[in-house]
Protein backbone atom coordinates (compact mmCIF):
# COMPACT_ATOMS: atom_id res chain seq x y z
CA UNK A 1 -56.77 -103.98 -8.67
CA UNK A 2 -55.74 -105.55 -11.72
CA UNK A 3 -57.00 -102.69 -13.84
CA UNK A 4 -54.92 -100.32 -12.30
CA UNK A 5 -51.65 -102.21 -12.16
CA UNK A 6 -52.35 -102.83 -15.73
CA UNK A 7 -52.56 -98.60 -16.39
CA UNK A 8 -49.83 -98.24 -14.78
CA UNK A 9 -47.87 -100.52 -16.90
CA UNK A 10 -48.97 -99.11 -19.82
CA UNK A 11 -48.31 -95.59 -18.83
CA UNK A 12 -45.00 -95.97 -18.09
CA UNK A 13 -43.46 -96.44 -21.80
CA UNK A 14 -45.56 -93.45 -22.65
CA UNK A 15 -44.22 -91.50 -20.18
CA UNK A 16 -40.42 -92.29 -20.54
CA UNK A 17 -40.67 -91.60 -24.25
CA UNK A 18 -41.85 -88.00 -23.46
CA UNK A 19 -38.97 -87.99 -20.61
CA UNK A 20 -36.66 -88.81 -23.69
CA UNK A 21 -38.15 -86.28 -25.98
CA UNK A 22 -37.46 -83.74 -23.23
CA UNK A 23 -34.42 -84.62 -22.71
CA UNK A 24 -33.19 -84.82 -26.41
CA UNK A 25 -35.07 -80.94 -26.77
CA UNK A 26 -33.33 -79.80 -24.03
CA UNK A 27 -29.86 -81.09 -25.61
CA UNK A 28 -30.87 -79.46 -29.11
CA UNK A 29 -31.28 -75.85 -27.86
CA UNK A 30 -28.46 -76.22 -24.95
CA UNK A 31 -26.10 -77.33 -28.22
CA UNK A 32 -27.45 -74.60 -30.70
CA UNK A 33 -27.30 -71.73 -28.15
CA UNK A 34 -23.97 -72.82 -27.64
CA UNK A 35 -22.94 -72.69 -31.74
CA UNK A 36 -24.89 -69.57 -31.66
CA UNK A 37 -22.94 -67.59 -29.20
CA UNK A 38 -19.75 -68.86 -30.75
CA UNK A 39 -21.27 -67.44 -33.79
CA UNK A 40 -22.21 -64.47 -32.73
CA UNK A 41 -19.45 -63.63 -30.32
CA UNK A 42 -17.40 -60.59 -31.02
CA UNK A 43 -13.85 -61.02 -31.93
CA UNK A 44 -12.69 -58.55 -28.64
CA UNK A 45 -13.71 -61.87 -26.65
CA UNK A 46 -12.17 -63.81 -28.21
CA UNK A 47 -8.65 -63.00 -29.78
CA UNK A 48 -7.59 -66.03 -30.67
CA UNK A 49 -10.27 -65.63 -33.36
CA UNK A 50 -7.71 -62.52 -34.94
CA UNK A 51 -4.22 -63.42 -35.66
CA UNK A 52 -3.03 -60.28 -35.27
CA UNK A 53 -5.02 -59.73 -31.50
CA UNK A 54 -3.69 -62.66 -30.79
CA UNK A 55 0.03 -62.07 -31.25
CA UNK A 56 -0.37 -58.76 -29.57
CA UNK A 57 -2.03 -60.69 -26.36
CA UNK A 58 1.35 -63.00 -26.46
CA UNK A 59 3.36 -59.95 -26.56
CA UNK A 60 1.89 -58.30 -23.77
CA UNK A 61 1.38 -61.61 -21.39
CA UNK A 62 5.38 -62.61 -22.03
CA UNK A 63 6.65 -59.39 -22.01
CA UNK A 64 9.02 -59.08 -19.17
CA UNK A 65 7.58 -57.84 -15.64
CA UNK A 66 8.63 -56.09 -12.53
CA UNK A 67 9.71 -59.10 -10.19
CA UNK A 68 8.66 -61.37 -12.65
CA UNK A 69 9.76 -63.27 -15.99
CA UNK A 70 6.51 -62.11 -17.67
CA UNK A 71 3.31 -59.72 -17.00
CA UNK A 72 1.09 -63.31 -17.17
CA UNK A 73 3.10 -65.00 -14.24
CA UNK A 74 3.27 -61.83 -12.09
CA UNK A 75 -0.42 -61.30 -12.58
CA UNK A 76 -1.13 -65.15 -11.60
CA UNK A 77 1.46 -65.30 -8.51
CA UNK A 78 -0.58 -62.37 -7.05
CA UNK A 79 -3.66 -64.08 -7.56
CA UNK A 80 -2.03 -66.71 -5.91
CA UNK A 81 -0.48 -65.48 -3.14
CA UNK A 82 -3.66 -63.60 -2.37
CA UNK A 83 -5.97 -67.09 -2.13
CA UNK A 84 -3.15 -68.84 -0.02
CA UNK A 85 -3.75 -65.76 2.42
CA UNK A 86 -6.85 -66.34 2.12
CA UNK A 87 -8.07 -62.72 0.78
CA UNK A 88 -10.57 -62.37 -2.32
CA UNK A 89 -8.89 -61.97 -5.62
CA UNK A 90 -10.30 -62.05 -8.84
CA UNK A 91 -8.77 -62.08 -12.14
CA UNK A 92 -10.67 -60.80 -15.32
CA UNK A 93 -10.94 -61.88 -18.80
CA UNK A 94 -7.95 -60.70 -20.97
CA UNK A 95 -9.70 -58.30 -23.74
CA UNK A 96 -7.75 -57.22 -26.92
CA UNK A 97 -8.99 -54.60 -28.87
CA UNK A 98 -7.24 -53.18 -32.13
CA UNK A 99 -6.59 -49.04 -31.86
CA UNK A 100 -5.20 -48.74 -35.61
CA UNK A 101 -2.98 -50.01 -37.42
CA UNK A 102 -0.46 -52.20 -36.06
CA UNK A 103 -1.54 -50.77 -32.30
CA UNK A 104 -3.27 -53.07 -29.59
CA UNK A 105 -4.91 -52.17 -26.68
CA UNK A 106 -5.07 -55.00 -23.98
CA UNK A 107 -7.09 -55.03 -20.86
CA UNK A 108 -7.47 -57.24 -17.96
CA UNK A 109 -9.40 -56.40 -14.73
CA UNK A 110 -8.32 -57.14 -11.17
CA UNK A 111 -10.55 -57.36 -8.20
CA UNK A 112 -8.77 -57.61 -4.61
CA UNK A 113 -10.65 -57.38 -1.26
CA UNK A 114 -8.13 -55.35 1.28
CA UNK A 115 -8.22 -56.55 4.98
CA UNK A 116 -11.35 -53.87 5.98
CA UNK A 117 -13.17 -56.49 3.49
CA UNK A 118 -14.23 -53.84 0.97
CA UNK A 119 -13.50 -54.80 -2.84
CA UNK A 120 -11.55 -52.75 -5.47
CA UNK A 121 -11.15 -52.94 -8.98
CA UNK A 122 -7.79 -52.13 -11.18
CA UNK A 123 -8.23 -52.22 -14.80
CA UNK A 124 -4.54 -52.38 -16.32
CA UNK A 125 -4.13 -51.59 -19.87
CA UNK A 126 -0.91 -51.70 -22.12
CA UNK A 127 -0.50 -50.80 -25.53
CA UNK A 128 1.10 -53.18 -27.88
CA UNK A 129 2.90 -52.03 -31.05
CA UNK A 130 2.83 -55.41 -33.49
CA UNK A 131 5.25 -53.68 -35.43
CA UNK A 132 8.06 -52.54 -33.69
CA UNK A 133 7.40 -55.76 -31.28
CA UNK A 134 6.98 -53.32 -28.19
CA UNK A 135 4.65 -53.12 -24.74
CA UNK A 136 3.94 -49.69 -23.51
CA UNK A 137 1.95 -49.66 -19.89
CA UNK A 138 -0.84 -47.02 -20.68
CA UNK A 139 -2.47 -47.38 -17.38
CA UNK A 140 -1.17 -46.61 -13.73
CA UNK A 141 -1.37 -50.17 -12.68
CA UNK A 142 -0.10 -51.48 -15.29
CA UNK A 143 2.58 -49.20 -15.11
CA UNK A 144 3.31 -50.55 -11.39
CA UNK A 145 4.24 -53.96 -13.15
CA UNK A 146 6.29 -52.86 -16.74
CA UNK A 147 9.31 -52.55 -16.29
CA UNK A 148 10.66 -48.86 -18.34
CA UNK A 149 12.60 -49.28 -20.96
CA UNK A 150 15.50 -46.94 -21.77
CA UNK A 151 14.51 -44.23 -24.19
CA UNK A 152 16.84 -45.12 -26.81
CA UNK A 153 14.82 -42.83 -29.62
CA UNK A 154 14.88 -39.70 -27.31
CA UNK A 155 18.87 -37.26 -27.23
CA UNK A 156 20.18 -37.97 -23.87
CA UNK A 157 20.10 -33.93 -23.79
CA UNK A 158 20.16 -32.04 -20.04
CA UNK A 159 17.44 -29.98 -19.34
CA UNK A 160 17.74 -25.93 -20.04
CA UNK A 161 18.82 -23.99 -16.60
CA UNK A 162 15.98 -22.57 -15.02
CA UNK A 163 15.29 -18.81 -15.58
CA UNK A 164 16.91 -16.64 -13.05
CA UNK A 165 19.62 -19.75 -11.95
CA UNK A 166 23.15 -19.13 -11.68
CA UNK A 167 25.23 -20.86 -14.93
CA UNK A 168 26.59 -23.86 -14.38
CA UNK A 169 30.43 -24.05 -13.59
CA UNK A 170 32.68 -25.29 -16.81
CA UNK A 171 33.63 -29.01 -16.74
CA UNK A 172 30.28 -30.57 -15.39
CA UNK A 173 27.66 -32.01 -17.58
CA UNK A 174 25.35 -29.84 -19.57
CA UNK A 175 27.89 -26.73 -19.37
């Protein structure tokens, strides 16, 4: 009986220095898979990485929304108001990608499960012009939540008549 109480004991230092080894190993690849996704990332997931994607993700986020100060809170408050009902919501990752130039593209997914249970996806996209500081929707559901801006560039011009219509009477607009 002695011998084996005496095995044990000297067993046991052996083993928790391989426990320790393992555990240091395990921390060593855990920390340099980490650095080498960072790495290796591209910079669409990460704007922040691009100055330039980055200021076009902070124009499209605070530009002003339908019902909403900016596209970011009316994006959240549905998300939101979705979870206190109880209903699945999902919110993707906001991806910037750079067109040309001074154009943007920005993308962020939505997932919402309607009352039948059944999932959808809406990908809303907007188009941000760095130079001229301005948000375009370029996507029907994002076009649900931009507000239109006033076509200040385009004549305020009527539209020709229609072939075959009578003329328009003098003294109303576009005669």
């Amino acid at each position: 009986m002695s011998t084996d109480s005496s095995r044990a004991v000297s067993d046991q230092p052996r083993s928790s220095s391989l426990v320790r080894t393992l555990h240091y190993a395990v921390v060593a690849v855990l920390v340099f898979g980490g650095l080498a996704y960072v790495w290796m990332k591209p910079p669409s997931l990460n704007p922040m990485a691009d100055k330039r994607a980055a200021e076009a993700l902070a124009l499209v986020q605070t530009h002003r929304a339908l019902g909403f100060p900016t596209i970011l809170q009316a994006m959240n408050e549905h998300v939101r108001a979705k979870k206190e009902r109880g209903e699945g919501v999902r919110l993707g990752e906001w991806r910037v990608k750079q067109v040309e130039g001074d154009l943007y593209e920005i993308r962020v997914q939505l997932r919402d499960q309607s009352v039948s249970g059944q999932w959808f996806e809406r990908e809303f996209i907007w188009h941000a012009h760095l130079g001229v500081k301005k948000v375009n929707a370029a996507s029907l559901p994002a076009d649900g939540v931009t507000p239109k801006e006033p076509d200040s560039e385009r004549p305020q011009t009527p539209a020709p008549p229609l072939p075959g219509a009578p003329p328009m009477p003098p003294g109303l607009p576009g005669a």
